[in-house]
C-alpha atoms as a PDB file:
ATOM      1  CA  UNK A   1       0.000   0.000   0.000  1.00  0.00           C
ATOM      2  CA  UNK A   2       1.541   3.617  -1.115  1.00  0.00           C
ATOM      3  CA  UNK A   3       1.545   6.242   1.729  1.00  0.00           C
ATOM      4  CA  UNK A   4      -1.152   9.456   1.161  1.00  0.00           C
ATOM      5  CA  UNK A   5       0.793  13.086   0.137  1.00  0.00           C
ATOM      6  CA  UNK A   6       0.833  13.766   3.720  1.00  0.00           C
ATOM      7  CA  UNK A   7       2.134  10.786   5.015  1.00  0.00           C
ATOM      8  CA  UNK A   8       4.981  10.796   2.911  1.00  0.00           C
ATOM      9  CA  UNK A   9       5.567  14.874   3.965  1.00  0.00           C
ATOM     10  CA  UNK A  10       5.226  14.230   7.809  1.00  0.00           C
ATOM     11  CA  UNK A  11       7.962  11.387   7.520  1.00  0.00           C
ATOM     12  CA  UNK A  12      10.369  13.121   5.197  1.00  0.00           C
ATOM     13  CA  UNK A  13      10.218  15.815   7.409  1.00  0.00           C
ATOM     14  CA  UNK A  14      10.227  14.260  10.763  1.00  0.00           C
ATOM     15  CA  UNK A  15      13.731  13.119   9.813  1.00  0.00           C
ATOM     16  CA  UNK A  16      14.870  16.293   9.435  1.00  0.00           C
ATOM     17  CA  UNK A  17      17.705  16.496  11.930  1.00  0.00           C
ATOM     18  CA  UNK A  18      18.678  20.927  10.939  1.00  0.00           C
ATOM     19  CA  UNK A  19      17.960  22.409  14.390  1.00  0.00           C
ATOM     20  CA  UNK A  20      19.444  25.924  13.387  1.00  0.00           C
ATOM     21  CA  UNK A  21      15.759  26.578  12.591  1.00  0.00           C
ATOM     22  CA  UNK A  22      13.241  26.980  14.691  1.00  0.00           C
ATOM     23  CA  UNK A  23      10.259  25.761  12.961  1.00  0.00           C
ATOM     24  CA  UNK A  24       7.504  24.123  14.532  1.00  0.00           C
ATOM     25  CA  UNK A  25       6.931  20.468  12.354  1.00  0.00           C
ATOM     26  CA  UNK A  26       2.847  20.767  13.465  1.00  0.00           C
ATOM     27  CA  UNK A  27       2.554  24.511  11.992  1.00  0.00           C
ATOM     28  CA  UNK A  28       4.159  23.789   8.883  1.00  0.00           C
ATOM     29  CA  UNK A  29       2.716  21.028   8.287  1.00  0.00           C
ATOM     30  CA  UNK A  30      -1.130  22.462   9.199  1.00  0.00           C
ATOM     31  CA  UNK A  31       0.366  25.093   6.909  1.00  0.00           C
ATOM     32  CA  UNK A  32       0.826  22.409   4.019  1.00  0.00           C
ATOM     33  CA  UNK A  33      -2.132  20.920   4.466  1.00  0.00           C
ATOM     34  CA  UNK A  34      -4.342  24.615   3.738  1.00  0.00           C
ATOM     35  CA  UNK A  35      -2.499  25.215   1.404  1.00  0.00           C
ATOM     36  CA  UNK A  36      -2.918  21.981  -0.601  1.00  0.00           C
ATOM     37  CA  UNK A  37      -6.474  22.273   0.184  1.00  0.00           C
ATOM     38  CA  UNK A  38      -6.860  26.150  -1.023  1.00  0.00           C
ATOM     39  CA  UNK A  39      -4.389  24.599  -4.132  1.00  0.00           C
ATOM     40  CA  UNK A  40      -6.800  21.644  -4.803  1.00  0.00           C
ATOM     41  CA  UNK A  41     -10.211  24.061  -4.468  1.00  0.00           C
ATOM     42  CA  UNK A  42      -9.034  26.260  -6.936  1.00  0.00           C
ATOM     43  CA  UNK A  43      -7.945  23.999  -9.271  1.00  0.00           C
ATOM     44  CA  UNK A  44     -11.186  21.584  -8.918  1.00  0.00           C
ATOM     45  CA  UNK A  45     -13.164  25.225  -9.728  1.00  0.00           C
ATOM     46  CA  UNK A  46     -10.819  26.000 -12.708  1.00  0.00           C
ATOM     47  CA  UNK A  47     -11.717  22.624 -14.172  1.00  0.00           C
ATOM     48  CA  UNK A  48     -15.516  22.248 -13.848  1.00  0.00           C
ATOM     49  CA  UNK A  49     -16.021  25.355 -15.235  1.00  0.00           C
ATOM     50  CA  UNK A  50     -14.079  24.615 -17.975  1.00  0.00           C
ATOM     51  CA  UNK A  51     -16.646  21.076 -17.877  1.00  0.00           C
ATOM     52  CA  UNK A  52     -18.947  22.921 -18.582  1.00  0.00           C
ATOM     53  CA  UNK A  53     -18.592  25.939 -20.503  1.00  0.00           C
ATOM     54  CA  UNK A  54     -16.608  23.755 -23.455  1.00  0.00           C
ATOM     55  CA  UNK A  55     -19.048  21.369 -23.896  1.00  0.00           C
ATOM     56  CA  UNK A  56     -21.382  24.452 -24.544  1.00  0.00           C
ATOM     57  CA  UNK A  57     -19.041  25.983 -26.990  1.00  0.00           C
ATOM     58  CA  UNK A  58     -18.974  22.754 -29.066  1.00  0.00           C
ATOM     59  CA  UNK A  59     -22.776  22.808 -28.607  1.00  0.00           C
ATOM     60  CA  UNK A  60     -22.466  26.119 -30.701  1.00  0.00           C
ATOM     61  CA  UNK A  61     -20.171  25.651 -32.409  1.00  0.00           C
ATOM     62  CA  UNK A  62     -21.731  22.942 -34.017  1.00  0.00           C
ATOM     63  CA  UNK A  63     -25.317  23.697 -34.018  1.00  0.00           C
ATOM     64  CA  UNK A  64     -24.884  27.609 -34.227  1.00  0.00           C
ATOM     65  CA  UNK A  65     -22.773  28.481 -37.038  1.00  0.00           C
ATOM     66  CA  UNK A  66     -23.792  32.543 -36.719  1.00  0.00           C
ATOM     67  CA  UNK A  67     -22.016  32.004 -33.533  1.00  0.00           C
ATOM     68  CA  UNK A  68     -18.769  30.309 -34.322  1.00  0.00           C
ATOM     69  CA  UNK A  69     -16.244  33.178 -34.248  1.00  0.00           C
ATOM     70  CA  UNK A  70     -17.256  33.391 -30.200  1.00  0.00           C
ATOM     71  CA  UNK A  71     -17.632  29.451 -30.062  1.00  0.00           C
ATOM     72  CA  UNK A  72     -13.980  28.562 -31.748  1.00  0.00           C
ATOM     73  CA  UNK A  73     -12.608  31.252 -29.946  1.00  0.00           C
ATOM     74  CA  UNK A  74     -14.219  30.355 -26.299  1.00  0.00           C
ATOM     75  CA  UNK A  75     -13.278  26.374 -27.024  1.00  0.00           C
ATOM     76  CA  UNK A  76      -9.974  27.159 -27.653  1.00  0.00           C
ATOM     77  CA  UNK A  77      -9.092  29.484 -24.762  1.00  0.00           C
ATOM     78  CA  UNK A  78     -11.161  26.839 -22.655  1.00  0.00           C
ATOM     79  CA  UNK A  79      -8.476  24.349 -23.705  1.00  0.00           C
ATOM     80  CA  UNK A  80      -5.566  27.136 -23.154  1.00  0.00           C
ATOM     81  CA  UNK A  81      -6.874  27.861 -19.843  1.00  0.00           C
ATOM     82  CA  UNK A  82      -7.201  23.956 -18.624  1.00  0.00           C
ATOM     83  CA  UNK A  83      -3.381  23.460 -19.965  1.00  0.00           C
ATOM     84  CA  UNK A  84      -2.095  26.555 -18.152  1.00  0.00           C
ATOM     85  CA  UNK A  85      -3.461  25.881 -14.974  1.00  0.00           C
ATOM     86  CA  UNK A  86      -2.810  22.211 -15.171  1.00  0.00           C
ATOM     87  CA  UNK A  87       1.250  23.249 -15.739  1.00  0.00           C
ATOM     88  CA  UNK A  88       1.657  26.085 -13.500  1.00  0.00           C
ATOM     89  CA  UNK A  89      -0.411  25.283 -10.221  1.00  0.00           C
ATOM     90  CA  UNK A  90       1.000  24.364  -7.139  1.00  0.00           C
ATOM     91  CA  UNK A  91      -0.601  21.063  -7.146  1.00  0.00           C
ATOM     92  CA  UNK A  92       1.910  20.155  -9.368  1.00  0.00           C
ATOM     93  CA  UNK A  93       4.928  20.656  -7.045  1.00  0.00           C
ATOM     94  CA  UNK A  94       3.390  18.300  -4.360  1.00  0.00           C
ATOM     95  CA  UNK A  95       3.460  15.034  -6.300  1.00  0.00           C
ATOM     96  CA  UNK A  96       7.000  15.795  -6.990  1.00  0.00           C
ATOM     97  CA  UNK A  97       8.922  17.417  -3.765  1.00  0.00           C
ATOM     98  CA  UNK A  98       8.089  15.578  -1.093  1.00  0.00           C
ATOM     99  CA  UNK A  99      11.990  14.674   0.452  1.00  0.00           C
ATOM    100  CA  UNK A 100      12.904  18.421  -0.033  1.00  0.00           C
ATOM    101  CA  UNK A 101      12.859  20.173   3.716  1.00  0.00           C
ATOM    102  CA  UNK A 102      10.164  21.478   5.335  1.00  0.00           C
ATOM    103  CA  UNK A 103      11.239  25.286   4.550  1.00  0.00           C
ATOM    104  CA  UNK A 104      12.182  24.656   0.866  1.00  0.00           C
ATOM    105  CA  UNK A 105       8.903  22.716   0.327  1.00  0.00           C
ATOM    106  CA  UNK A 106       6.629  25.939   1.669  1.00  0.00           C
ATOM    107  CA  UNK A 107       9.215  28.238  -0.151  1.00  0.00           C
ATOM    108  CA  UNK A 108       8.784  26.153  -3.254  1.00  0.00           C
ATOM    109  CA  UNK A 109       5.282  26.074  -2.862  1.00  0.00           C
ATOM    110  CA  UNK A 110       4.622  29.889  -2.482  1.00  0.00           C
ATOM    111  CA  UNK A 111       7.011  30.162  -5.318  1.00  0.00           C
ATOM    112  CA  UNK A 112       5.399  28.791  -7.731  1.00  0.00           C
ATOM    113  CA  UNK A 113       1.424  30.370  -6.524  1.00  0.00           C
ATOM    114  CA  UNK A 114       3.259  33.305  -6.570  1.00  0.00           C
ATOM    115  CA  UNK A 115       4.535  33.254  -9.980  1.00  0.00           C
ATOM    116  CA  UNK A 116       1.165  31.838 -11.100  1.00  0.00           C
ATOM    117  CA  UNK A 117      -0.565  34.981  -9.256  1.00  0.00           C
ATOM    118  CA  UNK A 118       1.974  37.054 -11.186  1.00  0.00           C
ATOM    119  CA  UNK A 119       1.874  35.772 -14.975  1.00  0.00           C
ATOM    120  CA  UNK A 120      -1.935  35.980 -14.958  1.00  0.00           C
ATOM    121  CA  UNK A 121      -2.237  38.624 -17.186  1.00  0.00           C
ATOM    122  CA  UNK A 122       0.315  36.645 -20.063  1.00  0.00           C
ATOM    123  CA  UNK A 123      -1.558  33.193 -19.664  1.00  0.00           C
ATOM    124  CA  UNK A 124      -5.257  34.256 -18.682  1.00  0.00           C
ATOM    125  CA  UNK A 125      -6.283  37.678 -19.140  1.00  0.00           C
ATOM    126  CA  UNK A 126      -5.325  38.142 -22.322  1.00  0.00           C
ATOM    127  CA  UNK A 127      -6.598  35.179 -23.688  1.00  0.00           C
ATOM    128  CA  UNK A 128     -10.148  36.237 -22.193  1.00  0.00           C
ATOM    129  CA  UNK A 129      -9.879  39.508 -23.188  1.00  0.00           C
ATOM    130  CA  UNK A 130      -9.609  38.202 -26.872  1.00  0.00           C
ATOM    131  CA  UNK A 131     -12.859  36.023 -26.175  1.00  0.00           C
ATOM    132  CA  UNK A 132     -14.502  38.549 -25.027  1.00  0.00           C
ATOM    133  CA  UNK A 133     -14.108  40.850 -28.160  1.00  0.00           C
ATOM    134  CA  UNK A 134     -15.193  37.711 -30.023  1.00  0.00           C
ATOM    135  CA  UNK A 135     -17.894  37.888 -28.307  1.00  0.00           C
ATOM    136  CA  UNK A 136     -18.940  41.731 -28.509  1.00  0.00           C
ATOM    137  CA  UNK A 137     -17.595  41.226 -32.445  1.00  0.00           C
ATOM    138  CA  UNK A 138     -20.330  38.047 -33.035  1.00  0.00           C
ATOM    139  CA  UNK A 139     -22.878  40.297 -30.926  1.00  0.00           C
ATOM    140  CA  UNK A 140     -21.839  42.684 -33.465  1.00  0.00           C
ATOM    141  CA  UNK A 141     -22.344  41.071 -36.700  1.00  0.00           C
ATOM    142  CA  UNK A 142     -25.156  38.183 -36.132  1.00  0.00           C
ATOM    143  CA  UNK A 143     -28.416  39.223 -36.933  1.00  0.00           C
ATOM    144  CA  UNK A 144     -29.867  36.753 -33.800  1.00  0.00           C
ATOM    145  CA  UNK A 145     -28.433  39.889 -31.444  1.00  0.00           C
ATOM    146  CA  UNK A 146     -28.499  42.680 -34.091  1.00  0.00           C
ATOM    147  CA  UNK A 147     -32.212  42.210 -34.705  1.00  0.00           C
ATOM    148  CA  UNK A 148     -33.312  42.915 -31.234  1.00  0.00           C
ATOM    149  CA  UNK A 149     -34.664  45.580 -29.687  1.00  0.00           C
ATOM    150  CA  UNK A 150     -32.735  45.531 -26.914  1.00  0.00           C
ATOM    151  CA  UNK A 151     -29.445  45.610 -28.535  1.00  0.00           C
ATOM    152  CA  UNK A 152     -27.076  48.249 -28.019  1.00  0.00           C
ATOM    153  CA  UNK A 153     -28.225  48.042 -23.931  1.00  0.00           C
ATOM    154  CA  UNK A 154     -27.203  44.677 -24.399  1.00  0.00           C
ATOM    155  CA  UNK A 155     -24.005  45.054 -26.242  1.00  0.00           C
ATOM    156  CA  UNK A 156     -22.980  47.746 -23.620  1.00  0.00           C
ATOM    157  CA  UNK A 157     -24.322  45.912 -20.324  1.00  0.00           C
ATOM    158  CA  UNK A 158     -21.698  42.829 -21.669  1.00  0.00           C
ATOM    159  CA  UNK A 159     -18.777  44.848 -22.451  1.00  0.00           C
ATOM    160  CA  UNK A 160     -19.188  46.528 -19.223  1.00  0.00           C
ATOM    161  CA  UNK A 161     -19.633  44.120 -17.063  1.00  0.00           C
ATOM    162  CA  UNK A 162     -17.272  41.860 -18.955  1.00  0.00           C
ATOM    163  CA  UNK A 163     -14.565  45.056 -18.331  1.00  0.00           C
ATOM    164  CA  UNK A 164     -15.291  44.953 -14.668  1.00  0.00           C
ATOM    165  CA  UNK A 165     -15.153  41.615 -14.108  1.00  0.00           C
ATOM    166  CA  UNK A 166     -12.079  41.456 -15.739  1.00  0.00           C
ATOM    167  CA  UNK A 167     -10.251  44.359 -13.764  1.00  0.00           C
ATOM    168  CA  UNK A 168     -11.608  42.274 -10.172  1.00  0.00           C
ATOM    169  CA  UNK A 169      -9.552  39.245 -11.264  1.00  0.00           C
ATOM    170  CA  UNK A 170      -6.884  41.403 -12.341  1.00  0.00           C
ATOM    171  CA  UNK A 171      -6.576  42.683  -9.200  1.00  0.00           C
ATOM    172  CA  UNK A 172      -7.853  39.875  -6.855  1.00  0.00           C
ATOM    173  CA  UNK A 173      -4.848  38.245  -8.241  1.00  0.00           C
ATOM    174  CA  UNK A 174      -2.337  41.043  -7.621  1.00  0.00           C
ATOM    175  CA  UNK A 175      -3.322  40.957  -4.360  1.00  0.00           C
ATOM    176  CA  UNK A 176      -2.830  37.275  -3.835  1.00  0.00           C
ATOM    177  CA  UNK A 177       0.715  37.733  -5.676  1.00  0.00           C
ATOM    178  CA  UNK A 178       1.912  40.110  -2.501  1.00  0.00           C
ATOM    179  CA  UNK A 179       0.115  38.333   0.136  1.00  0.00           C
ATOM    180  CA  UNK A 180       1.960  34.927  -0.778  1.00  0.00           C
ATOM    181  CA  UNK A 181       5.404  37.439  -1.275  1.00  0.00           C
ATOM    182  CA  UNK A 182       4.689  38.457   2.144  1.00  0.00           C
ATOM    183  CA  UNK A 183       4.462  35.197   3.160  1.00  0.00           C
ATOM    184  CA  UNK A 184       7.417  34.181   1.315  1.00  0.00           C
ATOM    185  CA  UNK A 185       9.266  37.050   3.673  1.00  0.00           C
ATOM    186  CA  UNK A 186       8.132  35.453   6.400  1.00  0.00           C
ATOM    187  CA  UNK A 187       9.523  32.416   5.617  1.00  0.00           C
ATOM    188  CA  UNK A 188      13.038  33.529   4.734  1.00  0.00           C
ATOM    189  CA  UNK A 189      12.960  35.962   7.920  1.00  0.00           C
ATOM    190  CA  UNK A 190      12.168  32.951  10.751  1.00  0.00           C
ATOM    191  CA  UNK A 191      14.791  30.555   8.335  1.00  0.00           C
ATOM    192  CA  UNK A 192      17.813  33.093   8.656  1.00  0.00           C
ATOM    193  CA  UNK A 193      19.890  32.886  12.384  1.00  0.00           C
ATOM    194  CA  UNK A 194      18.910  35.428  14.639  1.00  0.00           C
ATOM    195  CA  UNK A 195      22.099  37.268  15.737  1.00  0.00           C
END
């Protein structure tokens, strides 16, 4: 029988024998283990939605061809998205470092969220931003939105709201980028000898 994630964490670090450090084996590894779970959370989210909104942009792509500049576009990025959180989450990192210490496991860890929080404009932002004007450009040009009454509200209302939303997870993220740099201060402050 293979040992769970944690298992195999709490006895790589119990042998630890550095006691230059004063870390507390319980806190880190409580620490770990929220982590993981935040890790895992996100990442479960990430990948239903992406269930369920390609599926739908097959659905239209196939079966509403007025709509497949938005539908192409929205599979494709739906695809892009999956792949880039798939190779740069921290989920990744825990099947693979488990003998490194303690410290360099958490510094690892916040490393790489960190760098994720910070490169979300490259790998996700832009990529929706280009769906979205796929979007507003098929909202555009197909007479099933063009037709209606209610048309330029509507074309407004999205781009708005599709503007603001995008700005919050702009900077939701930033924010999580220099909380997890704090953090990663932290951990080289209690790691260096007190003199």
């Amino acid at each position: 029988m293979s040992k769970s994630g944690d298992d195999r964490l709490r006895s790589a670090w119990a042998k630890q024998t550095d006691q230059s450090l004063d870390v507390d084996l319980a806190n880190a590894e409580a620490n770990v283990r929220r982590r993981r779970a935040e890790i895992a959370r996100r990442d479960r989210r990430v990948y239903i939605s992406i269930a369920v909104i390609g599926p739908s942009w097959l659905y239209a792509t196939w079966f509403m061809p007025d709509l497949r500049l938005a539908s192409v576009t929205g599979l494709f990025i739906a695809v892009w998205l999956t792949w880039q959180m798939y190779r740069r989450s921290g989920a990744r990192l825990l099947s693979t470092s488990v003998d490194l210490p303690c410290l360099a496991f958490q510094r690892a860890l916040l490393e790489r969220e960190r760098d994720l929080a910070v490169s979300l404009p490259k790998w996700y932002l832009v990529p929706v931003v280009v769906g979205q004007m796929a979007i507003a450009a098929t909202m555009a040009t197909s007479p099933r939105f063009t037709t209606s009454q209610f048309y330029p509200e509507g074309l407004v209302l999205f781009v708005g709201t599709a503007g603001v939303t995008l700005v919050v997870i702009w900077r939701r993220w930033q924010h999580r980028a220099m909380e997890l740099q704090r953090e990663l201060e932290a951990i080289s402050a209690s790691a260096s000898p007190i003199r």
